[in-house]
Each structure stands twice: as C-alpha cells, then as structure tokens.
N, C-alpha and C. Protein backbone atom coordinates (compact mmCIF):
# COMPACT_ATOMS: atom_id res chain seq x y z
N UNK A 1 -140.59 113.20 -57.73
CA UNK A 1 -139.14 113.21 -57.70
C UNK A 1 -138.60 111.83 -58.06
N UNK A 2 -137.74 112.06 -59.04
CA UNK A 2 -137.07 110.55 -59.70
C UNK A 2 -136.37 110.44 -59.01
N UNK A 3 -136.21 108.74 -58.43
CA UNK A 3 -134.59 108.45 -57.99
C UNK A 3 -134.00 106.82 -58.69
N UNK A 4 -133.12 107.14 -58.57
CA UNK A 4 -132.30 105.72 -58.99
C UNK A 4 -132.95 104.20 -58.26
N UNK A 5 -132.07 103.31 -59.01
CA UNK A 5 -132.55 102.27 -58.40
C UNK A 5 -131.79 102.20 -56.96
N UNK A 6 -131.14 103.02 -57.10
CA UNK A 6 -129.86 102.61 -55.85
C UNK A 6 -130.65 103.65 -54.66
N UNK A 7 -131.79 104.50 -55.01
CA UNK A 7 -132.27 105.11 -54.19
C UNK A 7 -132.01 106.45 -53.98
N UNK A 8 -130.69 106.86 -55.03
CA UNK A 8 -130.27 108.61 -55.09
C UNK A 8 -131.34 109.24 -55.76
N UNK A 9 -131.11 110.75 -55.34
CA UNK A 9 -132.11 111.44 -56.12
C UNK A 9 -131.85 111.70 -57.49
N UNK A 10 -132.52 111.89 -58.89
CA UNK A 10 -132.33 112.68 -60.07
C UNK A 10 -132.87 113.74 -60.38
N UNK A 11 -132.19 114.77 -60.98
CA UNK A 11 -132.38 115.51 -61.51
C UNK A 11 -132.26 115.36 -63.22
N UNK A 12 -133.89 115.91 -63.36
CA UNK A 12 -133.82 115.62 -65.16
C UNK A 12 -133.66 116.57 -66.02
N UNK A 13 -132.80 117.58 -65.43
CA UNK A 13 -132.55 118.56 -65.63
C UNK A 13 -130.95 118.38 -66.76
N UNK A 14 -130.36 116.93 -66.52
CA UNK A 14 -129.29 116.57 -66.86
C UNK A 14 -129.24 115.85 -68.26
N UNK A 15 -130.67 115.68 -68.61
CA UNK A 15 -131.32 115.46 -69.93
C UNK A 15 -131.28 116.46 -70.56
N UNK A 16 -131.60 117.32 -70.54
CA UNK A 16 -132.00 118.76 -70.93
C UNK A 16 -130.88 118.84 -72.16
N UNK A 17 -131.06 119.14 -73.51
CA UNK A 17 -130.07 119.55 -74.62
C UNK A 17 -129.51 118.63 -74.98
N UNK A 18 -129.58 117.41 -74.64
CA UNK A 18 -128.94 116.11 -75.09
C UNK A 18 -129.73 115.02 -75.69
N UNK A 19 -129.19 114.32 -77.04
CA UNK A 19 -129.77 112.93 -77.67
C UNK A 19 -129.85 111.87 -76.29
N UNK A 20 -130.55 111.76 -76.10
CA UNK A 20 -131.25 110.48 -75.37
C UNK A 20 -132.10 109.06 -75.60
N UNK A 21 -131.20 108.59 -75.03
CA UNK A 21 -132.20 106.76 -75.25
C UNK A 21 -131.99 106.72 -73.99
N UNK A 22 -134.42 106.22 -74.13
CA UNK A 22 -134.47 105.51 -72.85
C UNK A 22 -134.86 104.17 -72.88
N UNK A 23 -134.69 103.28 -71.77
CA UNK A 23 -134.69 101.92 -72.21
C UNK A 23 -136.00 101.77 -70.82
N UNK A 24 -136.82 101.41 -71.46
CA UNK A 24 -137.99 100.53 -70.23
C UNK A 24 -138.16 99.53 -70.04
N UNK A 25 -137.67 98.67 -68.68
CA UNK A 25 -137.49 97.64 -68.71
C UNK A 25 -138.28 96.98 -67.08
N UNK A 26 -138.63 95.75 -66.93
CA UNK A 26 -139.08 94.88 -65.82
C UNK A 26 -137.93 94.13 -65.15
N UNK A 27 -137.19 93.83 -63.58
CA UNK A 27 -136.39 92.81 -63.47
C UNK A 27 -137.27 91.47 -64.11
N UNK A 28 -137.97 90.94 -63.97
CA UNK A 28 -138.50 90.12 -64.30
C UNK A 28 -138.71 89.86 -65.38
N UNK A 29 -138.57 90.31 -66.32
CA UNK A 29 -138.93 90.23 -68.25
C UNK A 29 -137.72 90.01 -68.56
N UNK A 30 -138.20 88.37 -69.32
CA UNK A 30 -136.99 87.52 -70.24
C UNK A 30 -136.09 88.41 -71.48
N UNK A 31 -137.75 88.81 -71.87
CA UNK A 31 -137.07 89.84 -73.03
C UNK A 31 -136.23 90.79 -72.92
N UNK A 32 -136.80 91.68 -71.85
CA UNK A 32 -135.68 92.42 -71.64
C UNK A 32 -134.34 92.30 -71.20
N UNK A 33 -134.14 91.15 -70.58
CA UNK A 33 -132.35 90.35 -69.77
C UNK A 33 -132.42 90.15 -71.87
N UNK A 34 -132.86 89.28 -72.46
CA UNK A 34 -132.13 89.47 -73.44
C UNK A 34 -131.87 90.67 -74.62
N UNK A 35 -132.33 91.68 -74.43
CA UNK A 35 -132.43 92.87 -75.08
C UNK A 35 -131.05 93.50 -74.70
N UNK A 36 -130.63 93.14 -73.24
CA UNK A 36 -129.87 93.95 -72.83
C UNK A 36 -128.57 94.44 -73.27
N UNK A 37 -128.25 92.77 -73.62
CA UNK A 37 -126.97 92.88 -74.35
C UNK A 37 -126.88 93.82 -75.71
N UNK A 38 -128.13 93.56 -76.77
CA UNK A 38 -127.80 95.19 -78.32
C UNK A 38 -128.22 96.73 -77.28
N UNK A 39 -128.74 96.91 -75.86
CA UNK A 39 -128.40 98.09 -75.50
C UNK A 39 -127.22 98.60 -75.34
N UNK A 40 -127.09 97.39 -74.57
CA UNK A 40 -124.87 97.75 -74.35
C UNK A 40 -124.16 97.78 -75.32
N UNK A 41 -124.69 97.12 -76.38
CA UNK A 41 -123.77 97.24 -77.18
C UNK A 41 -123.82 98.75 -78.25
N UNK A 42 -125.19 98.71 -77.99
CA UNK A 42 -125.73 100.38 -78.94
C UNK A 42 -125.16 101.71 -77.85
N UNK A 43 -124.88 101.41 -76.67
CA UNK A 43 -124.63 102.74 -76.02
C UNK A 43 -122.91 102.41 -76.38
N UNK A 44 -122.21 101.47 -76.46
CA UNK A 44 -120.80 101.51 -76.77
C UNK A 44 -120.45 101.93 -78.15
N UNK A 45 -121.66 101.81 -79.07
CA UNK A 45 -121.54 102.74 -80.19
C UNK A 45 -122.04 104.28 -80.30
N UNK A 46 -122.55 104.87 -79.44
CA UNK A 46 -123.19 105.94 -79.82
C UNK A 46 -122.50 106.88 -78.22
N UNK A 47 -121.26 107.15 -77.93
CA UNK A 47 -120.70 107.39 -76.55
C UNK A 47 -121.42 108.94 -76.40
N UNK A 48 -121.73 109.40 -77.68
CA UNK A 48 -122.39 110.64 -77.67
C UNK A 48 -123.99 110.80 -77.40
N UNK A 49 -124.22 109.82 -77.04
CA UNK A 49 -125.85 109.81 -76.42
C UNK A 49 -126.05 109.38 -75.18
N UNK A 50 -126.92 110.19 -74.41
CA UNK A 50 -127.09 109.38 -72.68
C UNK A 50 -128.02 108.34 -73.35
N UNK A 51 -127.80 107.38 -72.39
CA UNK A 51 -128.23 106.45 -72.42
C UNK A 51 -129.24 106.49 -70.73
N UNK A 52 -130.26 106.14 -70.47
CA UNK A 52 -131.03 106.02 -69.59
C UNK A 52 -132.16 104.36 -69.37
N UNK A 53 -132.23 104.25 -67.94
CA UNK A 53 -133.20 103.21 -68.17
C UNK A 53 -134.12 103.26 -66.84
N UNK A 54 -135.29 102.50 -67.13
CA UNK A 54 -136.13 103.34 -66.79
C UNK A 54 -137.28 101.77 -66.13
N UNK A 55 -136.88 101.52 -64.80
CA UNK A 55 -137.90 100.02 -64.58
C UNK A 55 -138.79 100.18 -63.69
N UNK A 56 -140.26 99.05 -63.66
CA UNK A 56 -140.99 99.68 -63.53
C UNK A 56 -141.29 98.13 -62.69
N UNK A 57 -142.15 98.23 -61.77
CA UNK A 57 -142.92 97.01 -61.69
C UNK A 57 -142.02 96.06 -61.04
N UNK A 58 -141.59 96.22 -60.43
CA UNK A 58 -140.25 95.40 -58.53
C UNK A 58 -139.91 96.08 -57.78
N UNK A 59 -139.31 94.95 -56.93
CA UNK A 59 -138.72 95.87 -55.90
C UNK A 59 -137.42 96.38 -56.15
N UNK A 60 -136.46 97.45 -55.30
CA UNK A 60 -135.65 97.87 -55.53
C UNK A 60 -134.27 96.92 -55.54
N UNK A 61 -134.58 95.57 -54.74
CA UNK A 61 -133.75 94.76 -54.74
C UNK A 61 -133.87 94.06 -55.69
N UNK A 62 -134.62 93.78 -56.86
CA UNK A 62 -135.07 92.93 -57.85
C UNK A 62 -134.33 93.79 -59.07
N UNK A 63 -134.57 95.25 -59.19
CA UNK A 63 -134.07 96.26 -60.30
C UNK A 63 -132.49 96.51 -60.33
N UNK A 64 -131.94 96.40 -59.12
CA UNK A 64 -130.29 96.06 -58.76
C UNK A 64 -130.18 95.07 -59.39
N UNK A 65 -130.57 93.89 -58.77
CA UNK A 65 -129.96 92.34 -59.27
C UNK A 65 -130.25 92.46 -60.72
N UNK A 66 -131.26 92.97 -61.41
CA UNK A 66 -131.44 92.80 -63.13
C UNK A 66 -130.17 93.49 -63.67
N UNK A 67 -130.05 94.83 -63.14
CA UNK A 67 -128.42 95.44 -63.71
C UNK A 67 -127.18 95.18 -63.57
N UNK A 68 -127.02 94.49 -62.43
CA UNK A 68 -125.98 93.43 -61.88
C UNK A 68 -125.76 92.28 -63.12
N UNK A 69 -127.03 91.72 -63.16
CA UNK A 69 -126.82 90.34 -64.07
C UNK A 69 -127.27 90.59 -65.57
N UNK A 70 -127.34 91.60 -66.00
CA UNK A 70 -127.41 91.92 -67.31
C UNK A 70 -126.04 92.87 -67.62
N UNK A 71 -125.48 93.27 -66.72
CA UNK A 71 -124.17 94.11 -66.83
C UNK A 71 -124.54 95.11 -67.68
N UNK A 72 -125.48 96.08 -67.39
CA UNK A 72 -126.28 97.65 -67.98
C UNK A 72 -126.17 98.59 -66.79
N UNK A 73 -125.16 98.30 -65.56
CA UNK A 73 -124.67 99.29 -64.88
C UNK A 73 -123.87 100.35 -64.97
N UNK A 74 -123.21 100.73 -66.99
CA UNK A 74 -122.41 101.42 -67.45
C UNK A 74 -123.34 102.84 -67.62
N UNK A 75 -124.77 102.77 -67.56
CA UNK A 75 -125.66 103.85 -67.22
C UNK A 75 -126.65 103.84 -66.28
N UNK A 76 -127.31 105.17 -66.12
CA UNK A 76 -128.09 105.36 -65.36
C UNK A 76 -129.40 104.72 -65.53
N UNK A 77 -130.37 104.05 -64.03
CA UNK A 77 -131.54 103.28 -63.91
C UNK A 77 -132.67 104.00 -63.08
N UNK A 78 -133.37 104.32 -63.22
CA UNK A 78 -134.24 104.75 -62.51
C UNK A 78 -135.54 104.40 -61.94
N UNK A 79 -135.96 104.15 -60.49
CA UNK A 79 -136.78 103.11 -60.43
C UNK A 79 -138.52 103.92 -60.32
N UNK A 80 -139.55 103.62 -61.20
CA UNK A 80 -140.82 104.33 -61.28
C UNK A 80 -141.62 103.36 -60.84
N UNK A 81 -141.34 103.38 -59.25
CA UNK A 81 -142.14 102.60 -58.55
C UNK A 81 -143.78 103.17 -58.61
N UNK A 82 -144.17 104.12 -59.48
CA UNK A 82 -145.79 104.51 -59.09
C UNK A 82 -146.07 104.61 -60.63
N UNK A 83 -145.50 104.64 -61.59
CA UNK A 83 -145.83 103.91 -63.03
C UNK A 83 -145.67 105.64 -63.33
N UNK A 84 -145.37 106.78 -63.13
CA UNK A 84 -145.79 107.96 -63.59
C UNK A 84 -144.75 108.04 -64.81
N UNK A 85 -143.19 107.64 -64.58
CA UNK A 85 -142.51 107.85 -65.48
C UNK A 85 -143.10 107.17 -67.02
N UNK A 86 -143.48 105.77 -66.84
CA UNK A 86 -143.71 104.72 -67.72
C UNK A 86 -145.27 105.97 -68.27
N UNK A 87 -146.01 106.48 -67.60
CA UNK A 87 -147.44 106.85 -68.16
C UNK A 87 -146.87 108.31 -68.94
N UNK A 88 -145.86 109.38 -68.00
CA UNK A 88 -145.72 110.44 -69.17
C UNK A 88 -145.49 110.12 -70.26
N UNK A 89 -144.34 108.98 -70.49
CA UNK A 89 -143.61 108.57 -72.13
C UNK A 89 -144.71 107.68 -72.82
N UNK A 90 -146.16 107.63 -72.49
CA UNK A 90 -147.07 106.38 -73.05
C UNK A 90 -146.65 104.94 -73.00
N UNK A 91 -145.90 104.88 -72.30
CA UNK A 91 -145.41 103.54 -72.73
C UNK A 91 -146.14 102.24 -71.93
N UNK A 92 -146.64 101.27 -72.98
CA UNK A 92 -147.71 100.49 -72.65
C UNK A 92 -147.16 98.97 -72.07
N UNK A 93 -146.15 98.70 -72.45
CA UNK A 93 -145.52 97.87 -72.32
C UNK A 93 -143.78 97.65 -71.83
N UNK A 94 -143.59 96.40 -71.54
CA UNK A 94 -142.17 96.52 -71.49
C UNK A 94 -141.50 95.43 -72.70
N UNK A 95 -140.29 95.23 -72.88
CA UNK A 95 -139.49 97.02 -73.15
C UNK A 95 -139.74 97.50 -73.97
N UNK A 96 -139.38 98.25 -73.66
CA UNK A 96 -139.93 99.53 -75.09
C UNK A 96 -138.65 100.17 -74.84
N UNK A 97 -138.20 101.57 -75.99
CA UNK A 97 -137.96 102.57 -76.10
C UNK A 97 -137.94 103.95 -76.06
N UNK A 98 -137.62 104.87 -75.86
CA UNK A 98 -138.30 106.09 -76.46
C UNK A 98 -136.54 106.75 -77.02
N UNK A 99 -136.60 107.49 -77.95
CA UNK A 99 -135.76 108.30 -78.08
C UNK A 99 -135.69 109.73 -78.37
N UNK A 100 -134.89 110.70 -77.70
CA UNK A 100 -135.40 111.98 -77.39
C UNK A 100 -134.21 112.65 -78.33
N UNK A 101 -134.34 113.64 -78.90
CA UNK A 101 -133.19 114.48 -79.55
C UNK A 101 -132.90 115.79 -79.04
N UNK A 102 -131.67 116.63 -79.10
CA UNK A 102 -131.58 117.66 -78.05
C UNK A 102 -132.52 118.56 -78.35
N UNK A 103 -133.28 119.05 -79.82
CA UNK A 103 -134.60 119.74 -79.28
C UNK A 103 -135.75 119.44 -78.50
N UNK A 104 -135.28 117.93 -78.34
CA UNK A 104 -136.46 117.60 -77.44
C UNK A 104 -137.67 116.64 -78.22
N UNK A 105 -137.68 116.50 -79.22
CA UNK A 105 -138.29 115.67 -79.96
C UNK A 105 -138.51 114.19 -79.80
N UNK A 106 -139.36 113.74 -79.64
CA UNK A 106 -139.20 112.07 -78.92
C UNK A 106 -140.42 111.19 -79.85
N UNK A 107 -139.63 109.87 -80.21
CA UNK A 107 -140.27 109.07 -81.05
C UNK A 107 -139.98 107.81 -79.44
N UNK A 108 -141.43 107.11 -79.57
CA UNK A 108 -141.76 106.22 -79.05
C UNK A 108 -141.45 104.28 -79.95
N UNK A 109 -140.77 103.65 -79.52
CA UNK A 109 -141.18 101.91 -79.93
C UNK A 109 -141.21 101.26 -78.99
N UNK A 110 -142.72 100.70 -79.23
CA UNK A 110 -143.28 99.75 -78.25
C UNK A 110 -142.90 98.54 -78.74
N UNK A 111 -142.85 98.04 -77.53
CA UNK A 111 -142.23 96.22 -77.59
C UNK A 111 -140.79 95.96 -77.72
N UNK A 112 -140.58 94.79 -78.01
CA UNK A 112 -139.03 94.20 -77.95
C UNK A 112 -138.50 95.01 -79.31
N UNK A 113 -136.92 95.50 -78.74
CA UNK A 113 -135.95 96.52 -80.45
C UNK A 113 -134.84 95.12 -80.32
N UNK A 114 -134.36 94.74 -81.50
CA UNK A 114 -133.08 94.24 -81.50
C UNK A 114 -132.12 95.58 -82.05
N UNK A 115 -131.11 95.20 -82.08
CA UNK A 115 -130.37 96.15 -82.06
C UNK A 115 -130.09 96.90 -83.07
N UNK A 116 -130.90 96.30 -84.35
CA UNK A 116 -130.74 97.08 -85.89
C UNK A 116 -132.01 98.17 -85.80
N UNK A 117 -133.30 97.72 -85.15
CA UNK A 117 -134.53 98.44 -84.82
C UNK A 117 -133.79 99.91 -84.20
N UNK A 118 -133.36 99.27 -82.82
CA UNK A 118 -133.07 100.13 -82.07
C UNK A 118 -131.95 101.54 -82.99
N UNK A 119 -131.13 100.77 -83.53
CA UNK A 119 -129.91 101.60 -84.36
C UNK A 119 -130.80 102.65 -85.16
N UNK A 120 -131.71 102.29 -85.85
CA UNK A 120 -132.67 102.95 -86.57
C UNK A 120 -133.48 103.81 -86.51
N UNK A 121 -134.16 103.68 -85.26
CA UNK A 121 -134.52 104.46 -84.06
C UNK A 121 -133.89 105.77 -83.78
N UNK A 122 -132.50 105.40 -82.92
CA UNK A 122 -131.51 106.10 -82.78
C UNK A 122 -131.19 107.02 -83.81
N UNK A 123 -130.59 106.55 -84.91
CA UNK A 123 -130.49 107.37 -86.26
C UNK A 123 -131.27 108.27 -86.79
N UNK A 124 -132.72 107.91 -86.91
CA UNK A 124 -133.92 108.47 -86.87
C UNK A 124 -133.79 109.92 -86.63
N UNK A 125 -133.94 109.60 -85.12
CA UNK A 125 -134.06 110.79 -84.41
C UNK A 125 -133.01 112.22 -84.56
N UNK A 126 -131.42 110.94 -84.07
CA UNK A 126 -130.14 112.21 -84.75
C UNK A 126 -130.01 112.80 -85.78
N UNK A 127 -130.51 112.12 -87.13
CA UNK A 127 -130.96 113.12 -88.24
C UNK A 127 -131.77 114.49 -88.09
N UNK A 128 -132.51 114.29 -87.38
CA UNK A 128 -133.49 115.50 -87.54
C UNK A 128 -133.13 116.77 -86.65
C-alpha cells in the first residue's frame, strides 16, 4: 500500500487512463534539488498530465523538507520506504523518469533529464 510523504494513503487507481510523469527522486540528491526546477516547470506546461513523484531512500521528515525547499508541492509525492515502487518501474538510480501514456505504455530514463530530455520524453510518449 502506497502512501504519501505526508503519510496519507494512495490509491493508484487514480493513474489509471491518464498520461503520466513520474519523477524519482532522493531528499538528499544535489541533482535532483536541481532537476526540480525543469519539473515544475514541465508540469506548468503540460496541465494535462499527472505529474507524480516518487522518493526513495529517507526519512519522512527529510522527503517533506526536499518538497518544501524545492517548491514541487504543486503535485503528488510518494514515499517507497521498502524500494518496491523504485524496483517495479526498474529504476536503478536516482533521478530518473518514467513516463506512462493512458494505454498504459511506459518508457523508462535513467539518470539526470534537463528539461528538453524530459520534454522529449514526454512528447514521445503522447504521440503514440
């Protein structure tokens, strides 16, 4: 059972039929505090995609303060304190990506996206 960083429960049931970007991220990873800003700025372009994020590896008070001070509290965070979320999507590293399309189709990028990667990504996927 997924829950937020804030400790509510999710249902991923709310994914279901919708373009999705997920963002995997560490409080602790430089890269990712600086990644944060072309996420925000890619979910203020794309208002038609959930946006999701997805941290792995702190405590719950560490995954607050990263969304607090990166100001990426305009979406949902989810904390995978037992690595299962990070192991279904393969994802080997942080941050990474994944992006999902409403059939459900999901392309994986590992490592740091700037925001033209990421756009590309994104695009990618909504084409198909």
């Amino acid at each position: 059972d997924a829950k937020t960083i804030q400790g509510e429960g999710f249902d991923a049931g709310v994914l279901s039929g919708q373009d999705t970007l997920i963002w995997f991220w560490t409080p602790w990873c430089a890269i990712c505090a600086q990644e944060s800003q072309d996420i925000r700025e890619l979910q203020a372009a794309h208002p038609e995609v959930q946006f999701l994020g997805i941290a792995g590896y702190g405590t719950q008070a560490e995954m607050v303060n990263f969304v607090e001070r990166t100001g990426t509290g305009e979406f949902l965070h989810l904390a995978d304190n037992d690595g299962a979320l990070w192991a279904n999507f393969q994802v080997p590293i942080q941050p990474s990506l994944v992006v999902i399309n409403q059939d459900g189709k999901a392309e994986l990028h590992v490592g740091p996206a700037t925001r033209e990667v990421a756009e590309e990504l994104l695009q990618g996927i909504l084409d198909n």
